[in-house]
C-alpha atoms as a PDB file:
ATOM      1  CA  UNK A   1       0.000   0.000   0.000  1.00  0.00           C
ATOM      2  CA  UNK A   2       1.504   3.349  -1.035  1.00  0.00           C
ATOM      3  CA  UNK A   3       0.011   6.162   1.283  1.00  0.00           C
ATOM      4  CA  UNK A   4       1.425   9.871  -0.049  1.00  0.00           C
ATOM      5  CA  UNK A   5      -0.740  13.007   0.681  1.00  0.00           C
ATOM      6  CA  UNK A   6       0.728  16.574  -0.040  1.00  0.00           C
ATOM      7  CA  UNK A   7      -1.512  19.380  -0.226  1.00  0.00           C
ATOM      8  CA  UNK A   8      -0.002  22.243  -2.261  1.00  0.00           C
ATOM      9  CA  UNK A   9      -0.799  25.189   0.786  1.00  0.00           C
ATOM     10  CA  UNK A  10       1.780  22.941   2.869  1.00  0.00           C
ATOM     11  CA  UNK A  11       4.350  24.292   0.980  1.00  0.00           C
ATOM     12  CA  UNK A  12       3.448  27.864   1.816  1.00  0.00           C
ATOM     13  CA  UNK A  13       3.090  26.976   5.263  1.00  0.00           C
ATOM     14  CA  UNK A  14       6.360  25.646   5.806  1.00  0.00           C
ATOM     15  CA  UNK A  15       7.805  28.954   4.703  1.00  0.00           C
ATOM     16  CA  UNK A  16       5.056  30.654   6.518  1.00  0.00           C
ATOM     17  CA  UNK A  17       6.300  29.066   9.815  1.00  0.00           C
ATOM     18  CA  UNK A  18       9.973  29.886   9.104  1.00  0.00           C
ATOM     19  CA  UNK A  19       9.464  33.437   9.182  1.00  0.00           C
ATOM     20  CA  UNK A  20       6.773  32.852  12.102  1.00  0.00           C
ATOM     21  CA  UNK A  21       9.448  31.798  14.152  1.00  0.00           C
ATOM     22  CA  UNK A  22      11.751  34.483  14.442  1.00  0.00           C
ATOM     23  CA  UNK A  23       8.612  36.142  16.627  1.00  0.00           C
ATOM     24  CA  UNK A  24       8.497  33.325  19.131  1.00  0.00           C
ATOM     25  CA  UNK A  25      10.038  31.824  22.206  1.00  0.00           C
ATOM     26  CA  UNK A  26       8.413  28.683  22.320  1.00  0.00           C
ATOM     27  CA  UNK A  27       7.346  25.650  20.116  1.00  0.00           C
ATOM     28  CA  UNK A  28       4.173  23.935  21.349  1.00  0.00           C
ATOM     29  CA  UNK A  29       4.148  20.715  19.340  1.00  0.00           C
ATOM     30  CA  UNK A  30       1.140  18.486  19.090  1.00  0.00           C
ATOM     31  CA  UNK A  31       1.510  14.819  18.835  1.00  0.00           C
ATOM     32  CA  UNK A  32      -1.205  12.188  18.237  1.00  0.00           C
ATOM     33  CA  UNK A  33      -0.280   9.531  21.154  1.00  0.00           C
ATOM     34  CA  UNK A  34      -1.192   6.536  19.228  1.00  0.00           C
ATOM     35  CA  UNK A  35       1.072   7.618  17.086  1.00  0.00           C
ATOM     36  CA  UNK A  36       3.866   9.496  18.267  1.00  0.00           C
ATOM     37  CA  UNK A  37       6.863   9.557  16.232  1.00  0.00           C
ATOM     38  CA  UNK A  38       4.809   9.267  12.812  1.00  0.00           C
ATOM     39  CA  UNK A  39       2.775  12.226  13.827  1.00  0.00           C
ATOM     40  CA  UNK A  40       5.864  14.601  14.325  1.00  0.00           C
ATOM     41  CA  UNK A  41       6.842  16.734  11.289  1.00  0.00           C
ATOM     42  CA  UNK A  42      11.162  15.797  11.066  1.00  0.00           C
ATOM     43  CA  UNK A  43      10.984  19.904   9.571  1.00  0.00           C
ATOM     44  CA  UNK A  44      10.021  20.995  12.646  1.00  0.00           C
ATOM     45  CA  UNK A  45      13.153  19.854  14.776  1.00  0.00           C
ATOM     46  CA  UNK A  46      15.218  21.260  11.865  1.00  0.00           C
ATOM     47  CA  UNK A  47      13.411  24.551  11.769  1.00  0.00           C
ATOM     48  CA  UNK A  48      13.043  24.701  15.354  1.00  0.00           C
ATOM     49  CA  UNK A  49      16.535  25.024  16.479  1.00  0.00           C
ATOM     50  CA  UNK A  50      17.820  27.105  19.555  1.00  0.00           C
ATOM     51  CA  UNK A  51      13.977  27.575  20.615  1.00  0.00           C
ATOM     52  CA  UNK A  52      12.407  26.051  23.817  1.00  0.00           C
ATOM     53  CA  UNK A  53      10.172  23.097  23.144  1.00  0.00           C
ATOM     54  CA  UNK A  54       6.879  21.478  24.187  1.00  0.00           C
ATOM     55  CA  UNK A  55       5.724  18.285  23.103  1.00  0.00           C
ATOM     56  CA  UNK A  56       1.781  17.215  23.899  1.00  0.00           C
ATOM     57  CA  UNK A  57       0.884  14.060  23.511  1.00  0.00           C
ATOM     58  CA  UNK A  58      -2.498  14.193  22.416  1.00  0.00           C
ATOM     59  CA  UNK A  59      -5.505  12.320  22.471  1.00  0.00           C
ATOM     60  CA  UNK A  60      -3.622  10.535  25.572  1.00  0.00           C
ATOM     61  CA  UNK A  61      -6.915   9.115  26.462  1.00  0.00           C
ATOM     62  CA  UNK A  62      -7.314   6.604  23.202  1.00  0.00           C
ATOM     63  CA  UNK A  63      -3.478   5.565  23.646  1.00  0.00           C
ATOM     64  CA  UNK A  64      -2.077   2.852  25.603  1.00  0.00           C
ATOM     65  CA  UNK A  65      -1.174   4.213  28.779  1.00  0.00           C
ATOM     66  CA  UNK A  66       1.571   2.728  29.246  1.00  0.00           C
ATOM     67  CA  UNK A  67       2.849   3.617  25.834  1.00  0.00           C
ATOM     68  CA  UNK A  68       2.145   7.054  26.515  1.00  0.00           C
ATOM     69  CA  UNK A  69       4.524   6.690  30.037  1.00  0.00           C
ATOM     70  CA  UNK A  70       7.272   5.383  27.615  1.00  0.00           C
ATOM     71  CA  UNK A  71       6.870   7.822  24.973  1.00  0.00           C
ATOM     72  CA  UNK A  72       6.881  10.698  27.625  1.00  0.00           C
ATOM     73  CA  UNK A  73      10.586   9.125  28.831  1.00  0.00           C
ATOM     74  CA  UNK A  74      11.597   8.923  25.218  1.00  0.00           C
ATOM     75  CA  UNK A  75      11.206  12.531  24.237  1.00  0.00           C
ATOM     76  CA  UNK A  76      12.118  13.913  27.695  1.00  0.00           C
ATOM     77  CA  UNK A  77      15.409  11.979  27.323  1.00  0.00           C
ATOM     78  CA  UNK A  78      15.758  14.061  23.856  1.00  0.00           C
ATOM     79  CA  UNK A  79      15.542  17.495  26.072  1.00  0.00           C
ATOM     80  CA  UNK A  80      11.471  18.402  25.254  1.00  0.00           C
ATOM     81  CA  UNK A  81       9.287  19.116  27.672  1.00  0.00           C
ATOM     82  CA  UNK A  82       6.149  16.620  27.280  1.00  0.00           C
ATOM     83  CA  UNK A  83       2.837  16.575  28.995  1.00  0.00           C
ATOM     84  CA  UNK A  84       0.066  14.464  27.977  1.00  0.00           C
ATOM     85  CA  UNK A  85      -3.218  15.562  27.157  1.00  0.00           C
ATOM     86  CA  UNK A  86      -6.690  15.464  25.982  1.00  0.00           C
ATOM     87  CA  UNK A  87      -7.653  18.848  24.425  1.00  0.00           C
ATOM     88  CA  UNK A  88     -11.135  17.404  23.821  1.00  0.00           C
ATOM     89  CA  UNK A  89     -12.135  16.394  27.789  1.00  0.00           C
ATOM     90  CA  UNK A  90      -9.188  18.836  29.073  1.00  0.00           C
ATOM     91  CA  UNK A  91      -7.318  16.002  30.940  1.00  0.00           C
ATOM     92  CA  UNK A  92      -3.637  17.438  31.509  1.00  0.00           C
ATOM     93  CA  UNK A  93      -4.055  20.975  30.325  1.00  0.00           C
ATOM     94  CA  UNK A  94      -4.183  22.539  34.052  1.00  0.00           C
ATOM     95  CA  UNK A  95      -0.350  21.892  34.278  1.00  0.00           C
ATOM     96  CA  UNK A  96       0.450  23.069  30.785  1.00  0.00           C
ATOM     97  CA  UNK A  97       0.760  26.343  32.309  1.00  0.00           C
ATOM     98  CA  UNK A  98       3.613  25.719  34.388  1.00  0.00           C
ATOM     99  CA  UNK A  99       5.310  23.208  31.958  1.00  0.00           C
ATOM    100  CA  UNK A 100       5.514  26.674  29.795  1.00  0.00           C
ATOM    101  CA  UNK A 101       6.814  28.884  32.045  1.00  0.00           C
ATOM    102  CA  UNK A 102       9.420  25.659  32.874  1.00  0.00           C
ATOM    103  CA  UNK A 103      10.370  25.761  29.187  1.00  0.00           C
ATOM    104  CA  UNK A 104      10.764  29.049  28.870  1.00  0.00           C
ATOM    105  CA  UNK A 105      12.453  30.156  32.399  1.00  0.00           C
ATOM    106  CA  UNK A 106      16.070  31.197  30.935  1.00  0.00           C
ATOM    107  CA  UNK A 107      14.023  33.636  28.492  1.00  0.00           C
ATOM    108  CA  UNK A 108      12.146  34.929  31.271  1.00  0.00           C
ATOM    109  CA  UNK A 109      15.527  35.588  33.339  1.00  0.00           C
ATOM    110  CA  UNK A 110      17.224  36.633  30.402  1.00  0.00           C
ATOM    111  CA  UNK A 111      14.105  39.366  30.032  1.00  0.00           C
ATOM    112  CA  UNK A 112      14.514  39.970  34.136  1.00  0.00           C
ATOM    113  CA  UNK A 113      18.277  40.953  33.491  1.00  0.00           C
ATOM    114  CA  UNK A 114      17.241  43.335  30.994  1.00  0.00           C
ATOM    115  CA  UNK A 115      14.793  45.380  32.816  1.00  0.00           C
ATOM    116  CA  UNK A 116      11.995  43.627  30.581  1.00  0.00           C
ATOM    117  CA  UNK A 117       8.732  43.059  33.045  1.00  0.00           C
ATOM    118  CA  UNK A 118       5.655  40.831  32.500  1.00  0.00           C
ATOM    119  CA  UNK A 119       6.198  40.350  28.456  1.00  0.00           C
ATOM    120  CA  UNK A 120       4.478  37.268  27.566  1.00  0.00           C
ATOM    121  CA  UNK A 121       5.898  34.124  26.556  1.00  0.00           C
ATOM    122  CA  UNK A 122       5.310  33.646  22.331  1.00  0.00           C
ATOM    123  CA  UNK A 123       3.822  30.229  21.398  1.00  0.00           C
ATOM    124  CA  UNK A 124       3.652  28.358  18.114  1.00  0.00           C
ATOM    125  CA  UNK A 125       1.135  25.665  18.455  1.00  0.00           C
ATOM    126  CA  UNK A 126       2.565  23.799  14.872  1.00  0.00           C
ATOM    127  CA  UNK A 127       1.941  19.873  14.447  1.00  0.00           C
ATOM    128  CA  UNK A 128       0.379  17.497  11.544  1.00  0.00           C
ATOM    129  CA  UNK A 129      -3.205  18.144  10.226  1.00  0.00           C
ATOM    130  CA  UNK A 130      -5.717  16.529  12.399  1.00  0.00           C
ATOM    131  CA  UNK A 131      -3.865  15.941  15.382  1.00  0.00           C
ATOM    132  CA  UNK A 132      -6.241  18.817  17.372  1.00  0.00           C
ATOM    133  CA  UNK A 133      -4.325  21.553  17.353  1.00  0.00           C
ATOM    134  CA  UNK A 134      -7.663  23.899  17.074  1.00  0.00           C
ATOM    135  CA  UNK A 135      -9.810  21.792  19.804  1.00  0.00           C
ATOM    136  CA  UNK A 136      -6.077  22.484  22.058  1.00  0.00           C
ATOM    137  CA  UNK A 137      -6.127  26.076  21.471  1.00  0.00           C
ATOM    138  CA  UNK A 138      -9.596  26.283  22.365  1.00  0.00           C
ATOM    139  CA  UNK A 139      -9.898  24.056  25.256  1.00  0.00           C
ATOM    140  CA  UNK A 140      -6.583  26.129  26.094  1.00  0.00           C
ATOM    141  CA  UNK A 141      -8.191  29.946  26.173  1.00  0.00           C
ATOM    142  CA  UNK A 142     -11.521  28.386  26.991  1.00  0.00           C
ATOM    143  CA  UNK A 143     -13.271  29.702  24.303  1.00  0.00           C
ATOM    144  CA  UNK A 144     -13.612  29.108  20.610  1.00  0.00           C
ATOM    145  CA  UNK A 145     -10.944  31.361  19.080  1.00  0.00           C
ATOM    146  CA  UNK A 146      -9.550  28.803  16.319  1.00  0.00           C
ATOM    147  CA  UNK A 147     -11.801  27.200  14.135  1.00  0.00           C
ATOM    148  CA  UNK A 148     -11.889  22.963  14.657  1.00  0.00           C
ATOM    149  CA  UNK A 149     -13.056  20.503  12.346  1.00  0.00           C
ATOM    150  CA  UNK A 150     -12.142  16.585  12.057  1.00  0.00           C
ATOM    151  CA  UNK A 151     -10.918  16.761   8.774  1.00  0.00           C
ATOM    152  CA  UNK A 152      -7.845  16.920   7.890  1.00  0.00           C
ATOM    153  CA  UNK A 153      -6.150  20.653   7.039  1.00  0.00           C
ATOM    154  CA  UNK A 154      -8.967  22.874   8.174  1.00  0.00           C
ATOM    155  CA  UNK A 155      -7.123  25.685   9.854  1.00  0.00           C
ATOM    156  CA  UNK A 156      -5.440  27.656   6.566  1.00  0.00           C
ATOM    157  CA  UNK A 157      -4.725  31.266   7.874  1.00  0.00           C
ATOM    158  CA  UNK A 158      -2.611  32.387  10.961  1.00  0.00           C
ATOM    159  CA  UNK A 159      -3.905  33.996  13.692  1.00  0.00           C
ATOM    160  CA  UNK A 160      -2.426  35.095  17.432  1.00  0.00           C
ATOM    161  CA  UNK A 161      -4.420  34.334  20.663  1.00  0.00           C
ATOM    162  CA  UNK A 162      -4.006  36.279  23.742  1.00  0.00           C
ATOM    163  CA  UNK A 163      -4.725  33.374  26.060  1.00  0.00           C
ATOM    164  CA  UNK A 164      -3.726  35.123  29.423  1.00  0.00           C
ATOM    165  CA  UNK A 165      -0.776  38.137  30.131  1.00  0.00           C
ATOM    166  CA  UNK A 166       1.553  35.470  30.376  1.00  0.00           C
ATOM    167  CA  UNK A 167       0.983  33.943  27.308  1.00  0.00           C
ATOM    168  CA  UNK A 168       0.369  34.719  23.393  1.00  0.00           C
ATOM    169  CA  UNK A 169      -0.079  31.705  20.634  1.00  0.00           C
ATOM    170  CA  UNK A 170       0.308  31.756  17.489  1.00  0.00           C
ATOM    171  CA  UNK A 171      -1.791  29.097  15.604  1.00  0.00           C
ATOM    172  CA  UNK A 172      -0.101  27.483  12.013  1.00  0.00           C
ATOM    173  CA  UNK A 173      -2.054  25.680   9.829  1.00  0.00           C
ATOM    174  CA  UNK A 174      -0.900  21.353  10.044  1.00  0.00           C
ATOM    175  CA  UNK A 175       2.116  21.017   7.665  1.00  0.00           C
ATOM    176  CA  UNK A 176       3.225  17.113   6.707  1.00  0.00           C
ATOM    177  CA  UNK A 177       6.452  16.602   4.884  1.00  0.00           C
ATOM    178  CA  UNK A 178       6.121  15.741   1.120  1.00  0.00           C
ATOM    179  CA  UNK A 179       7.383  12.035   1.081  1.00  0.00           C
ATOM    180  CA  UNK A 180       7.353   9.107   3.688  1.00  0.00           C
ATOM    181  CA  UNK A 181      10.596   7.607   3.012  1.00  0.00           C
ATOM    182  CA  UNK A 182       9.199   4.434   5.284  1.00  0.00           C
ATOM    183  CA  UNK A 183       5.301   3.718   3.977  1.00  0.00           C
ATOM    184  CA  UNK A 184       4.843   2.253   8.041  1.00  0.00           C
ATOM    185  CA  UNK A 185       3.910   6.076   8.620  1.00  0.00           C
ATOM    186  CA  UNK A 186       1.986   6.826   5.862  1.00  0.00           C
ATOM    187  CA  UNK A 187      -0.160   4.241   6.760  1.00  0.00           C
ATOM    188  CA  UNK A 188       0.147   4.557  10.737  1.00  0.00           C
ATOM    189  CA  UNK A 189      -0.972   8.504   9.968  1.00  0.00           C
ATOM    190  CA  UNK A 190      -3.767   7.087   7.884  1.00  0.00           C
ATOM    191  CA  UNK A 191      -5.223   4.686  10.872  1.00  0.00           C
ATOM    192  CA  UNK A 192      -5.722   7.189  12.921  1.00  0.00           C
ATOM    193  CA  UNK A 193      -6.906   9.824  10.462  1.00  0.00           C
ATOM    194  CA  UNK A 194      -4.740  12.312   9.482  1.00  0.00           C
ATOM    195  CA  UNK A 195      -4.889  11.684   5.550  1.00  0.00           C
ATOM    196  CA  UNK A 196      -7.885  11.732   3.982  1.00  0.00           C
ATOM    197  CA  UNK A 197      -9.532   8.915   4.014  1.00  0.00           C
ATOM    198  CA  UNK A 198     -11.426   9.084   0.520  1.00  0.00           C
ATOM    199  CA  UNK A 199      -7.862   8.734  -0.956  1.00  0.00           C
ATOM    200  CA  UNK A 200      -7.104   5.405   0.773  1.00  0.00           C
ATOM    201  CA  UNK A 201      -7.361   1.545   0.217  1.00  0.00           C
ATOM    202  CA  UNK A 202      -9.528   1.458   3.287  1.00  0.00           C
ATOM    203  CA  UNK A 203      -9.571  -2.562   3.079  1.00  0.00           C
ATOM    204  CA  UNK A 204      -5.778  -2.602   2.722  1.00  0.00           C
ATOM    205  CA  UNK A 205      -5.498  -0.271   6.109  1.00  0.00           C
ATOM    206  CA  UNK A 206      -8.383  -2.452   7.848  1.00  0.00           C
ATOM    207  CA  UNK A 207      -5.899  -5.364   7.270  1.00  0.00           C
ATOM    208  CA  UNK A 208      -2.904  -3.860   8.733  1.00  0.00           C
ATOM    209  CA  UNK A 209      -5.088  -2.846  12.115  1.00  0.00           C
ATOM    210  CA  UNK A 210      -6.360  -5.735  12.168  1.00  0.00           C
ATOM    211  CA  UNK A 211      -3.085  -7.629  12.264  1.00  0.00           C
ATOM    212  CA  UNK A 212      -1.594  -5.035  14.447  1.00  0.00           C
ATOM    213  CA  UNK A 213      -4.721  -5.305  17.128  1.00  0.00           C
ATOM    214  CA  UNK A 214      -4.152  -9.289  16.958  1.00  0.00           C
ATOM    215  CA  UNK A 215      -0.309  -9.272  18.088  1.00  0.00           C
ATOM    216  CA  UNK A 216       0.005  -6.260  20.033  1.00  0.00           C
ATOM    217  CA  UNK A 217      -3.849  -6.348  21.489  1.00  0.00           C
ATOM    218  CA  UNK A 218      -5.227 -10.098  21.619  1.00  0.00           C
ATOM    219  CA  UNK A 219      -8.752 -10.529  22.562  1.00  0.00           C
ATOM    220  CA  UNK A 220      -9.588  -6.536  21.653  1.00  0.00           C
ATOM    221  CA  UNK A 221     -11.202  -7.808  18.443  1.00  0.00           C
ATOM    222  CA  UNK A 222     -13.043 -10.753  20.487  1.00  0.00           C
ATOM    223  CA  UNK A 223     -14.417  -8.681  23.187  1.00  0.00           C
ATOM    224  CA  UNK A 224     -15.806  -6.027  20.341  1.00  0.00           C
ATOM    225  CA  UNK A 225     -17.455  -7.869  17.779  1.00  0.00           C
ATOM    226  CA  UNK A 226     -17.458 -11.428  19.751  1.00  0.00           C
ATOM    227  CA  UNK A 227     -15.926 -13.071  17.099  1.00  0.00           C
ATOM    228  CA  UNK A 228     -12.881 -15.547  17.410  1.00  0.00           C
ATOM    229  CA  UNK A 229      -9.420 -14.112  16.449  1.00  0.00           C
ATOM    230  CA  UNK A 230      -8.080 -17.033  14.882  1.00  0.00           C
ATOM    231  CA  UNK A 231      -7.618 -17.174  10.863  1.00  0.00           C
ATOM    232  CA  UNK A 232      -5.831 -14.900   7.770  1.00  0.00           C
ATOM    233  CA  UNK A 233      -7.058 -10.662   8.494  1.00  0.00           C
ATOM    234  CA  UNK A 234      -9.226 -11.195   5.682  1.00  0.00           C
ATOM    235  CA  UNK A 235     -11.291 -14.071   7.607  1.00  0.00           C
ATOM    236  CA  UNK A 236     -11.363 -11.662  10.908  1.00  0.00           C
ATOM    237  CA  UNK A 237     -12.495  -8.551   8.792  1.00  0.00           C
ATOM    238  CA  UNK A 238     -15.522 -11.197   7.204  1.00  0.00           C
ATOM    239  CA  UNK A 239     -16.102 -12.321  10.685  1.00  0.00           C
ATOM    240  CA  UNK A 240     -16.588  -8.663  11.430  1.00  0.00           C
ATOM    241  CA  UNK A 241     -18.891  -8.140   8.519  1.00  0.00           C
ATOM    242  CA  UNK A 242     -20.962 -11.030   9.284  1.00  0.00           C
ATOM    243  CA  UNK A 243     -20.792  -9.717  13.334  1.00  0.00           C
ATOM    244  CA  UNK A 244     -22.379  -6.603  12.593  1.00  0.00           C
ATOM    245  CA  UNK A 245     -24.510  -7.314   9.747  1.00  0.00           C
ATOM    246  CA  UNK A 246     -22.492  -5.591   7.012  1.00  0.00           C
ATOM    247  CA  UNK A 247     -23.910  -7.266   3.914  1.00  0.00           C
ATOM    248  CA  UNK A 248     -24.332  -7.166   0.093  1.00  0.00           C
ATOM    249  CA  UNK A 249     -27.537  -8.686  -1.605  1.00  0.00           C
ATOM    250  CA  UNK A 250     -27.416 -11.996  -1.495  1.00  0.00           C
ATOM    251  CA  UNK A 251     -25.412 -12.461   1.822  1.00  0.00           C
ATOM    252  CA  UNK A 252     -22.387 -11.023   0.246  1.00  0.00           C
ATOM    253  CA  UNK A 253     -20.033  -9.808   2.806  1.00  0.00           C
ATOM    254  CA  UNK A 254     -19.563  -6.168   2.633  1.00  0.00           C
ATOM    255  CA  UNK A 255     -15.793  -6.054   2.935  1.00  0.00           C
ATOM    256  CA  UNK A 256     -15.658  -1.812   2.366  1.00  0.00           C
ATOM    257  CA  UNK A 257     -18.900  -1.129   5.005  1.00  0.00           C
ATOM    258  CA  UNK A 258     -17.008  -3.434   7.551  1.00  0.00           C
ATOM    259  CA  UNK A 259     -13.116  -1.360   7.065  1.00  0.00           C
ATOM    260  CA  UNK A 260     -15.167   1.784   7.420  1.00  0.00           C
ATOM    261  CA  UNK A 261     -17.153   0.866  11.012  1.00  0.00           C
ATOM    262  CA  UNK A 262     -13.586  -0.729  12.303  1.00  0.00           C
ATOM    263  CA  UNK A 263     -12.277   2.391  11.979  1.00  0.00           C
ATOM    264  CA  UNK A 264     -14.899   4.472  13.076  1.00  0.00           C
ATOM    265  CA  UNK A 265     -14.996   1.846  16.560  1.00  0.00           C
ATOM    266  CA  UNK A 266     -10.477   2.425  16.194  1.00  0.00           C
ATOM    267  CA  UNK A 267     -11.025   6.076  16.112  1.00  0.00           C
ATOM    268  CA  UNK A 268     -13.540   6.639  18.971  1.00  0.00           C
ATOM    269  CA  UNK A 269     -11.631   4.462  21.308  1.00  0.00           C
ATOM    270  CA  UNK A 270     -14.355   2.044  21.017  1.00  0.00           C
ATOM    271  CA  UNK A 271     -12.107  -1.095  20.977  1.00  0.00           C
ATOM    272  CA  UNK A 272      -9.937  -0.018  23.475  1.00  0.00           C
ATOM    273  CA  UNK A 273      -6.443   1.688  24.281  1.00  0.00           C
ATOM    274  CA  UNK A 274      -4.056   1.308  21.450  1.00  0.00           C
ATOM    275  CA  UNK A 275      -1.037   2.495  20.336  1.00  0.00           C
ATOM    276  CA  UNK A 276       0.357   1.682  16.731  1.00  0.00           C
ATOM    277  CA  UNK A 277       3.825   2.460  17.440  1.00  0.00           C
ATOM    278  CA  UNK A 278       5.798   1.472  20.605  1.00  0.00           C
ATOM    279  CA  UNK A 279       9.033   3.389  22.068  1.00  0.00           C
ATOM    280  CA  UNK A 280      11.107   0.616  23.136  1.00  0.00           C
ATOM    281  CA  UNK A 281      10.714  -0.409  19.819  1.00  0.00           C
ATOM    282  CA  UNK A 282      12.698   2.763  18.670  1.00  0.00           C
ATOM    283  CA  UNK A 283      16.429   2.550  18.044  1.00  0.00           C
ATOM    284  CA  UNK A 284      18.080   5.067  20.886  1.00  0.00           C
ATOM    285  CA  UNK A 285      19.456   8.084  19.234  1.00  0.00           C
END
């Protein structure tokens, strides 16, 4: 399966975001926690040098907890900051506050030597598209100042927030890099929903979950659609057809109807805590 999804506004946003950050102190980077290393943007650690940094791992609450504890160890051992979150329920984002100011303490020193008082810590908010960077920002000032959608690339324009007088973010619209030199992210990114799904072999990528939920997960699959886990992906995905009466005329299973509600159960946590990509699985640096 070869998963490739470059939106010609990226391009502009990547230069966009390189003159964006000679105004800021701070990078705020969102992170999907199911899928944390093939969620991050590689330009961003390029672009992002000599700034402060701030990885949330978001959507915490779908991941695999104890995923998310490893993850938070693997980035922290890189020098970023990490908190995990949930921008939609607001689990995490009452200590974000002081994670910031953390980040961001030999600015605000450097600022004290100089005589400068109270001027407020500059944010970029930057990660993929659809990894809920709007629902953050708005969970995060507490009202709806950045426009949110669940599709993928809906915030185009820039646009600075005064969340309190300590801090100012500046939202960027999701940038992804042009190629996936390993297709294992392309199609990670695609499980979860950041690449449009209406340009995917959604039977190809129910496959791939499937296989991953059977290793990694055993007995998620069972407990969902009470079927037996046993046989080739293609069998389980039929056994989920016939499970939840996704049929053609004439008892034909309905192969495309049954990738579609996996996914829809995979994305709304419905089949449990999973993470598609595992940190002790990742070569140390």
């Amino acid at each position: 399966m070869n998963v490739q999804w470059y939106p010609g506004h990226m391009t502009k946003a990547k230069r966009q975001m390189q003159e964006d950050l000679k105004l800021i102190d701070l990078i705020i980077e969102l992170v999907d926690a199911r899928v944390p290393l093939s969620s991050r943007n590689p330009d961003i650690d390029q672009l992002g040098q000599n700034k402060s940094r701030l990885i949330l791992l978001n959507k915490a609450d779908l991941a695999d907890e104890r995923q998310n504890e490893a993850w938070k160890e693997y980035f922290q051992k890189r020098g970023f900051h990490v908190v995990k979150v949930d921008s939609r329920n607001g689990s995490g984002m009452k200590t974000i506050q002081n994670v910031i100011q953390e980040a961001c303490k030999e600015k605000i020193e450097r600022d004290r030597r100089r005589g400068i008082k109270n001027r407020p810590i500059r944010a970029m908010v930057a990660g993929i598209p659809n990894v809920g960077k709007s629902t953050f920002i708005n969970t995060f000032a507490g009202k709806a100042c950045a426009k949110t959608g669940n599709r993928p690339g809906v915030t185009k324009g820039k646009q600075w927030i005064r969340l309190n007088k300590n801090v100012e973010l500046l939202d960027t619209p999701g940038i992804l890099w042009p190629k996936f030199e390993d297709q294992q992210v392309g199609i990670r990114l695609a499980c979860v929903g950041s690449i449009k799904d209406d340009i995917l072999n959604m039977e190809e990528l129910a496959l791939w979950l499937i296989e991953h939920l059977r290793t990694n997960y055993s007995g998620l699959l069972e407990k969902r659609y009470g079927i037996s886990e046993e046989g080739t992906a293609v069998e389980i995905l039929g056994k989920i057809a016939r499970a939840r009466g996704c049929l053609k005329k004439g008892e034909e299973l309905d192969y495309v109807k049954a990738s579609g509600l996996l996914f829809d159960d995979f994305r709304g946590g419905k089949i449990g805590r999973v993470t598609l990509e595992w940190a002790d699985q990742e070569k140390s640096e």
